[in-house]
PDB file of N, CA and C in Angstrom:
ATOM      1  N   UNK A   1    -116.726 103.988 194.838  1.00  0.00           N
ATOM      2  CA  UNK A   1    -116.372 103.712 196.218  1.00  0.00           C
ATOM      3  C   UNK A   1    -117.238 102.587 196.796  1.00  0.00           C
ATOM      4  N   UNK A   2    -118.451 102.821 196.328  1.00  0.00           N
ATOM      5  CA  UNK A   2    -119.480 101.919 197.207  1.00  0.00           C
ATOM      6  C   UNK A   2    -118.964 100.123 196.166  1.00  0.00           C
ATOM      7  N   UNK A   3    -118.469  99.802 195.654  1.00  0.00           N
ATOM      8  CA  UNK A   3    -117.568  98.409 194.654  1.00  0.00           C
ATOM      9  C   UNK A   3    -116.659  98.408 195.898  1.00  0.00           C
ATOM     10  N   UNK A   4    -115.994  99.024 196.571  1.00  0.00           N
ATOM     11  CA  UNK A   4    -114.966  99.035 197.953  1.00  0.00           C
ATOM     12  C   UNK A   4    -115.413  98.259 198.954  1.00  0.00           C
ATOM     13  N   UNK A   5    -116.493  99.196 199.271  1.00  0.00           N
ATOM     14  CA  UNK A   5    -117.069  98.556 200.327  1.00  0.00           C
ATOM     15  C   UNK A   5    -117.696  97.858 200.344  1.00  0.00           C
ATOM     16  N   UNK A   6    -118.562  97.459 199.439  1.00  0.00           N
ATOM     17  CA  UNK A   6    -119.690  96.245 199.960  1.00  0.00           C
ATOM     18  C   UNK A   6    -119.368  94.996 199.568  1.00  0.00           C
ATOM     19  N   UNK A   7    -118.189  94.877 198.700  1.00  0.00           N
ATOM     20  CA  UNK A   7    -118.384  92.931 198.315  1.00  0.00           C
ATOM     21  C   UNK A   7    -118.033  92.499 199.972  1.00  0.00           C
ATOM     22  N   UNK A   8    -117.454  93.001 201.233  1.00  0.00           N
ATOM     23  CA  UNK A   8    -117.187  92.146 202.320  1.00  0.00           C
ATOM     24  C   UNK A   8    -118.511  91.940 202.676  1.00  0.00           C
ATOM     25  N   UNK A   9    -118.748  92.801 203.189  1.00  0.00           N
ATOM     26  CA  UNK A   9    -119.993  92.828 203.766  1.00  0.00           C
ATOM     27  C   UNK A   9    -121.042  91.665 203.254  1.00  0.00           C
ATOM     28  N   UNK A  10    -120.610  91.685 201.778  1.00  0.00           N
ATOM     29  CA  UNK A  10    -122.143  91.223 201.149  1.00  0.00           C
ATOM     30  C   UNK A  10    -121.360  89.860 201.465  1.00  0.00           C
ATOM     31  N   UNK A  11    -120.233  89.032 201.132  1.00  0.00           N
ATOM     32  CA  UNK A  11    -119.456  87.980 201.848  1.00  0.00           C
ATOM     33  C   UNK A  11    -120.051  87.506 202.819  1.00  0.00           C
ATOM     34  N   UNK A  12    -120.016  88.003 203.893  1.00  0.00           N
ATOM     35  CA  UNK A  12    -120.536  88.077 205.219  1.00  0.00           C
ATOM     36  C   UNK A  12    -122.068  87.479 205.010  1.00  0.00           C
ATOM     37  N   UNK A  13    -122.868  87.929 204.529  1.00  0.00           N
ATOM     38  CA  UNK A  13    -124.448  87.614 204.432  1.00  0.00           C
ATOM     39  C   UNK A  13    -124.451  86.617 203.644  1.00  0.00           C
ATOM     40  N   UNK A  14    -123.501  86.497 202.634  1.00  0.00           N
ATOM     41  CA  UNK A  14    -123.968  85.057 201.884  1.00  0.00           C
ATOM     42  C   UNK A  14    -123.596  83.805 202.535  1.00  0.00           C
ATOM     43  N   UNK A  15    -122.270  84.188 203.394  1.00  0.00           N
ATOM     44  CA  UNK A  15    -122.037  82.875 204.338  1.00  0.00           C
ATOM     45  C   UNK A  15    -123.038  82.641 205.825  1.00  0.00           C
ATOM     46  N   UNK A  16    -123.349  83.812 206.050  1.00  0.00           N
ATOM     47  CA  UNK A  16    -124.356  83.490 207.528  1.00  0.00           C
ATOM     48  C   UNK A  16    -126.041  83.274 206.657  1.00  0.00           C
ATOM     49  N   UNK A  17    -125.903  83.860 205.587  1.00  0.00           N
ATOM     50  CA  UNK A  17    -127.070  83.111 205.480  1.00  0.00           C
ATOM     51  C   UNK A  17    -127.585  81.245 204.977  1.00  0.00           C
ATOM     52  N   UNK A  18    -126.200  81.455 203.964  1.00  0.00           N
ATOM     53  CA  UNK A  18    -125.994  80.038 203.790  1.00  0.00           C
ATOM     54  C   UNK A  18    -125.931  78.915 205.042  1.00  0.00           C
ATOM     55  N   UNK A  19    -125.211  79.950 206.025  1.00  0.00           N
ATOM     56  CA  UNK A  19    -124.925  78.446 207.376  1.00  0.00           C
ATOM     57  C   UNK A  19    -126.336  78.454 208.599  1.00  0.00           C
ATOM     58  N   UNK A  20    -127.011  79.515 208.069  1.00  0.00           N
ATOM     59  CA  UNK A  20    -128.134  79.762 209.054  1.00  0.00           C
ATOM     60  C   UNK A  20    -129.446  79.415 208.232  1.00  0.00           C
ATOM     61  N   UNK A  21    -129.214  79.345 206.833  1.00  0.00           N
ATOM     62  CA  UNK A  21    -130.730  78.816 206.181  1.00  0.00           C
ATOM     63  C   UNK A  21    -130.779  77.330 205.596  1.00  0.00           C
ATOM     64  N   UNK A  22    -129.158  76.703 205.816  1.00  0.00           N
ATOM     65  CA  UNK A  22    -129.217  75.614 205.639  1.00  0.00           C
ATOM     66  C   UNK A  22    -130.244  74.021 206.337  1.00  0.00           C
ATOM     67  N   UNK A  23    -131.229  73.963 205.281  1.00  0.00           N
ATOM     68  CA  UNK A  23    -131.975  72.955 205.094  1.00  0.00           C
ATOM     69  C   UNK A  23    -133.322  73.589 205.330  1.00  0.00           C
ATOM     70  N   UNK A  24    -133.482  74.654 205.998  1.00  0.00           N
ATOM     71  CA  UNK A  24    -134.421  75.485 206.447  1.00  0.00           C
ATOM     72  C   UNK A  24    -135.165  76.484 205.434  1.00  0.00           C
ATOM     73  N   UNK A  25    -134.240  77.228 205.170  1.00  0.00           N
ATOM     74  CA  UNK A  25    -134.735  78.463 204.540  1.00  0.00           C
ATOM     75  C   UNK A  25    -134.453  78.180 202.584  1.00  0.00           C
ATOM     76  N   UNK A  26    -133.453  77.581 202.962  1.00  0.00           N
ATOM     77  CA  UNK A  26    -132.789  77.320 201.476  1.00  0.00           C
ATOM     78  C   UNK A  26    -132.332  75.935 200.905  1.00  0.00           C
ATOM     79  N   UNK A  27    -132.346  75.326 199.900  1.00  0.00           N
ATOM     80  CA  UNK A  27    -131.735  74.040 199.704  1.00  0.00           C
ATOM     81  C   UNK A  27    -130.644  73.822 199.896  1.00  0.00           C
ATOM     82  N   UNK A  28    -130.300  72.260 200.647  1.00  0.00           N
ATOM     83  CA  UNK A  28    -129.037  72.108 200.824  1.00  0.00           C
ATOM     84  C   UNK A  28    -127.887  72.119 199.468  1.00  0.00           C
ATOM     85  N   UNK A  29    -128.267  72.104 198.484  1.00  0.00           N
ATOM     86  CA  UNK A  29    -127.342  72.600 197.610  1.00  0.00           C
ATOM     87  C   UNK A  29    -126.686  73.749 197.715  1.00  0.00           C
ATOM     88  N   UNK A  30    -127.867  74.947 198.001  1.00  0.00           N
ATOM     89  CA  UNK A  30    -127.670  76.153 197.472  1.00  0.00           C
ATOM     90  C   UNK A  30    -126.608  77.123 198.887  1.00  0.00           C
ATOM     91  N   UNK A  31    -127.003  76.314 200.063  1.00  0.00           N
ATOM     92  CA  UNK A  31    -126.621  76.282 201.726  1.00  0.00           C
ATOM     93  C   UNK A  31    -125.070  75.414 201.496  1.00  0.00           C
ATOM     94  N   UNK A  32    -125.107  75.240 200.520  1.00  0.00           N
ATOM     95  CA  UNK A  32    -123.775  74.125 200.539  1.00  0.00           C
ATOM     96  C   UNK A  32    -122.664  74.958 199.570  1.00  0.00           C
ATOM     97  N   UNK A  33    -123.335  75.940 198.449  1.00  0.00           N
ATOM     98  CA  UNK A  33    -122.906  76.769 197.660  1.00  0.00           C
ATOM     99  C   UNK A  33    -122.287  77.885 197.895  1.00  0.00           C
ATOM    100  N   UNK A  34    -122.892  78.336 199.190  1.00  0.00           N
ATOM    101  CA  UNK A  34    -123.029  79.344 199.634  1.00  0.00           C
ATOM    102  C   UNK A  34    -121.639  79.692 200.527  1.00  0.00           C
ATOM    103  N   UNK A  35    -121.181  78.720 201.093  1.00  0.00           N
ATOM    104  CA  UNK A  35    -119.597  79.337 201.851  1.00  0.00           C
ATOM    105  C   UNK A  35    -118.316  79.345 201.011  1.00  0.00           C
ATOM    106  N   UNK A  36    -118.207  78.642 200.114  1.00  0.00           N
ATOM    107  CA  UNK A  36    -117.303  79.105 199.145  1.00  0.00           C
ATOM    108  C   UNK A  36    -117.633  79.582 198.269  1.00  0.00           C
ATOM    109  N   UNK A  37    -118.890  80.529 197.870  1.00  0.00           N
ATOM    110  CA  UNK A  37    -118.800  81.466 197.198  1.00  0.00           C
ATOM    111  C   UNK A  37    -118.756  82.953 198.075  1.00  0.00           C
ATOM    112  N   UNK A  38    -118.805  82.874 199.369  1.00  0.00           N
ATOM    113  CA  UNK A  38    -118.258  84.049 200.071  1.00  0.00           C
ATOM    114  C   UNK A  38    -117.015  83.863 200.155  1.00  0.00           C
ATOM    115  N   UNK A  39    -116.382  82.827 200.280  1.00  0.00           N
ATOM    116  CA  UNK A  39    -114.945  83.024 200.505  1.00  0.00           C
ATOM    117  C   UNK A  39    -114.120  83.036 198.844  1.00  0.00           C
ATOM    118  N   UNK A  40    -115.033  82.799 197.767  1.00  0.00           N
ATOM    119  CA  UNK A  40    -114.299  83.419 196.645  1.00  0.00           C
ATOM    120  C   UNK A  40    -114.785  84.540 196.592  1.00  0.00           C
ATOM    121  N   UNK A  41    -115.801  85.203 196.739  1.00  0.00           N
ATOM    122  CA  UNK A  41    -116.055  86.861 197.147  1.00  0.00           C
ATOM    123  C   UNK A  41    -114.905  87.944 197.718  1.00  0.00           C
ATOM    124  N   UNK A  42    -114.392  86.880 198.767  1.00  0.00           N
ATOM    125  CA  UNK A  42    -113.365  87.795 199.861  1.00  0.00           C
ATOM    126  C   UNK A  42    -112.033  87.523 198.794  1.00  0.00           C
ATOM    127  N   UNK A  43    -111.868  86.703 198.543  1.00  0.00           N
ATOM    128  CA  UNK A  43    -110.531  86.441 197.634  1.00  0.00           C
ATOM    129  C   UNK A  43    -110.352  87.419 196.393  1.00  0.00           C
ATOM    130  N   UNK A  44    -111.314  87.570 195.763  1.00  0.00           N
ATOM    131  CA  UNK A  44    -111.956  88.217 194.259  1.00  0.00           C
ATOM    132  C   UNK A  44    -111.305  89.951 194.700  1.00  0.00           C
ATOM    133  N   UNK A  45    -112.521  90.214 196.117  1.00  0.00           N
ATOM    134  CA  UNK A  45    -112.176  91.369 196.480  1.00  0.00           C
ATOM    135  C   UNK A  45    -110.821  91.852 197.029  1.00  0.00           C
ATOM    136  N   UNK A  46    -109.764  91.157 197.384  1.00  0.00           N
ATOM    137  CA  UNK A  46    -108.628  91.168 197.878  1.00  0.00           C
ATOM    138  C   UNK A  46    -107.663  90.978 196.681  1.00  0.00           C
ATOM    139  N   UNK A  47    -107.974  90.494 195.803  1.00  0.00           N
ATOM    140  CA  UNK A  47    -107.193  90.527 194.384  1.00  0.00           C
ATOM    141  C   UNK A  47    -107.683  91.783 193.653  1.00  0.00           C
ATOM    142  N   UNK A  48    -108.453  92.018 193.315  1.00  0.00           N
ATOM    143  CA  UNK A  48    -108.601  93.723 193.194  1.00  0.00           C
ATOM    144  C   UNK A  48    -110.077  94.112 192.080  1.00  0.00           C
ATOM    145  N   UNK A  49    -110.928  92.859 191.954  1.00  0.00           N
ATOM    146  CA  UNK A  49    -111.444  92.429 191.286  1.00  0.00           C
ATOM    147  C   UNK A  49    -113.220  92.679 192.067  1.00  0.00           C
ATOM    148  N   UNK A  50    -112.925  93.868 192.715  1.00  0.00           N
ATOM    149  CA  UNK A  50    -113.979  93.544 193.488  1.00  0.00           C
ATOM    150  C   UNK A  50    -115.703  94.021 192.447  1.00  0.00           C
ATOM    151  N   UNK A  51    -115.604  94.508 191.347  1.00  0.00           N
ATOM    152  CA  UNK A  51    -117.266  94.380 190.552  1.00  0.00           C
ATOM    153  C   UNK A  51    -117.134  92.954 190.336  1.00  0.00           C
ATOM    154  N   UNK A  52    -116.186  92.149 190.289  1.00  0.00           N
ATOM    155  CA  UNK A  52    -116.646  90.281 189.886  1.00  0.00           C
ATOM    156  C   UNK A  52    -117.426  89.756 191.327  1.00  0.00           C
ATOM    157  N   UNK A  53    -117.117  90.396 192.296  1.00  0.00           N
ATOM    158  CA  UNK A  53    -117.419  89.695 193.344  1.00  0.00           C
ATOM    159  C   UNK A  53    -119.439  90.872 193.958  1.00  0.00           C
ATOM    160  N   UNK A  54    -119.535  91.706 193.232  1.00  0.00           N
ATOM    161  CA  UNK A  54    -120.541  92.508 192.973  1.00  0.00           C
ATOM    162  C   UNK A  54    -121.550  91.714 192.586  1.00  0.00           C
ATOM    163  N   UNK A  55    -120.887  91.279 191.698  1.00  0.00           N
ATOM    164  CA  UNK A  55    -121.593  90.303 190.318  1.00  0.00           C
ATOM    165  C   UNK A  55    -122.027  88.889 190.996  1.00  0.00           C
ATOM    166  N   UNK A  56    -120.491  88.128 191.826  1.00  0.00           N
ATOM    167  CA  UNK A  56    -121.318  86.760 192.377  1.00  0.00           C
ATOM    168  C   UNK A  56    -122.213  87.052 193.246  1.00  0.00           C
ATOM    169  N   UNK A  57    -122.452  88.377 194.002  1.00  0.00           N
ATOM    170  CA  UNK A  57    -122.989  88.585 194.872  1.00  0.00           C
ATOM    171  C   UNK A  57    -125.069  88.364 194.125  1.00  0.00           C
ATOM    172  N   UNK A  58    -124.660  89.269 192.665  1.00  0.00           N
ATOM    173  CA  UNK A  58    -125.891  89.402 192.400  1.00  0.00           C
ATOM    174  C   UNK A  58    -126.382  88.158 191.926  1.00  0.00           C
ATOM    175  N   UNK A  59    -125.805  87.435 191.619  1.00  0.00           N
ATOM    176  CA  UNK A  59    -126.112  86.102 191.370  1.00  0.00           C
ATOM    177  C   UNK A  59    -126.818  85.077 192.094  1.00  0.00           C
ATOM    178  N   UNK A  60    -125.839  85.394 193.091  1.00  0.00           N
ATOM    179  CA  UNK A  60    -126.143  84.058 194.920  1.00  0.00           C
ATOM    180  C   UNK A  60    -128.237  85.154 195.060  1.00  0.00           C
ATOM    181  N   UNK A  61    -128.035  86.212 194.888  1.00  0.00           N
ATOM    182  CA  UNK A  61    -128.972  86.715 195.567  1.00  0.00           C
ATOM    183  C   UNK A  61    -130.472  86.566 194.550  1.00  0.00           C
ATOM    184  N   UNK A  62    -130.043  86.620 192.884  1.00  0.00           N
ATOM    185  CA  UNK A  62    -131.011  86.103 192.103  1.00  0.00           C
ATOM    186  C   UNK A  62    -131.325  84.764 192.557  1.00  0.00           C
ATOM    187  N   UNK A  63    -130.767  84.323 192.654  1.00  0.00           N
ATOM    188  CA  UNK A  63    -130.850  82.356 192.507  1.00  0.00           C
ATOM    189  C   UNK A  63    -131.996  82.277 193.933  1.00  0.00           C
ATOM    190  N   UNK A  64    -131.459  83.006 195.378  1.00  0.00           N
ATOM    191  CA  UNK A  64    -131.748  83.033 196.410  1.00  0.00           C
ATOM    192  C   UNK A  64    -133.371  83.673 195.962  1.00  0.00           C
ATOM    193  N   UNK A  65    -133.977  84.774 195.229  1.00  0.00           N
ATOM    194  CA  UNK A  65    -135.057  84.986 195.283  1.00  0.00           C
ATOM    195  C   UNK A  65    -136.208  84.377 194.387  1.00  0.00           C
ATOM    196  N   UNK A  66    -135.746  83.837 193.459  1.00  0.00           N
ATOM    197  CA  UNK A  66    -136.280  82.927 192.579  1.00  0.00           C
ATOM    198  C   UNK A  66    -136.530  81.484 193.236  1.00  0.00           C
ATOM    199  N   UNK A  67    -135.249  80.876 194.192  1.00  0.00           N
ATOM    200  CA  UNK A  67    -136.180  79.854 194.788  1.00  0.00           C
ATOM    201  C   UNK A  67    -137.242  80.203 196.359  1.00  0.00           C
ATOM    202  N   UNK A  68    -136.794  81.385 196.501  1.00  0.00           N
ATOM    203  CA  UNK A  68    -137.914  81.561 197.904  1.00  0.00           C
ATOM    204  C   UNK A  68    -138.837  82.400 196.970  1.00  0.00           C
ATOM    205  N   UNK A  69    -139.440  82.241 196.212  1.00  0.00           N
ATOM    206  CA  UNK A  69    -140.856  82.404 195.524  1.00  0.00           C
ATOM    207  C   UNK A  69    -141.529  81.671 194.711  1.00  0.00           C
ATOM    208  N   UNK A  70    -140.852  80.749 195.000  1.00  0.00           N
ATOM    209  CA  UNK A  70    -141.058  79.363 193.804  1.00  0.00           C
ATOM    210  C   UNK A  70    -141.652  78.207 195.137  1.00  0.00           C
ATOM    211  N   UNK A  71    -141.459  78.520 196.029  1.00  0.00           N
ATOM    212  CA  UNK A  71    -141.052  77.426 197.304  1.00  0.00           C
ATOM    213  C   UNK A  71    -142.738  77.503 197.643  1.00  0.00           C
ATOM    214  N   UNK A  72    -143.081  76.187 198.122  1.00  0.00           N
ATOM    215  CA  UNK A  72    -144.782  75.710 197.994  1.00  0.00           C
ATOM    216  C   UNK A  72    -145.343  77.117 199.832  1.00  0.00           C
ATOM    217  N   UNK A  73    -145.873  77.464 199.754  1.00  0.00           N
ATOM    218  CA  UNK A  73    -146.183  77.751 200.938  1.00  0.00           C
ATOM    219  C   UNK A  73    -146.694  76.951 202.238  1.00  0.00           C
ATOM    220  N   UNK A  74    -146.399  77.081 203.421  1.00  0.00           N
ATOM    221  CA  UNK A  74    -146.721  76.346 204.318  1.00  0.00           C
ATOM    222  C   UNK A  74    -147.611  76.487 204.763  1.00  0.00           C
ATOM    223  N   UNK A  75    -148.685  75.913 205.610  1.00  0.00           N
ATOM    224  CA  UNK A  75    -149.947  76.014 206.548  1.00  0.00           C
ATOM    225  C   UNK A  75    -149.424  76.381 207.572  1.00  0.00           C
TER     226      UNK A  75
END
């Protein structure tokens, strides 16, 4: 059940975070990556496919913690 519910949701966070950490929080690549892979999330999950969209989810979110721990610290 919980494959039901969460690829939207998780959709949702990869695009507001992408449009809210863009240049800021995250590279503009990855801020640039980031809204069409929620909106193939929502598509994935609406075709019926929703552990693939589980999966991009875990992906966007590896990539996302590997470069905010890699990232130089600020003063």
């Amino acid at each position: 059940m919980a494959f039901l519910l969460f690829p939207l949701p998780a959709a949702v966070l990869v695009a507001a975070m992408s449009l809210a950490g863009a240049g800021t929080l995250l590279p503009r690549w990855l801020a640039r990556a980031g809204v069409p892979l929620a909106l193939a999330m929502v598509v994935v999950t609406f075709v019926g496919l929703a552990l693939l969209s589980f999966t991009l989810f875990g992906l966007w979110l590896a990539v996302v913690a590997v470069l905010m721990t890699r990232r130089p610290r600020g003063g």
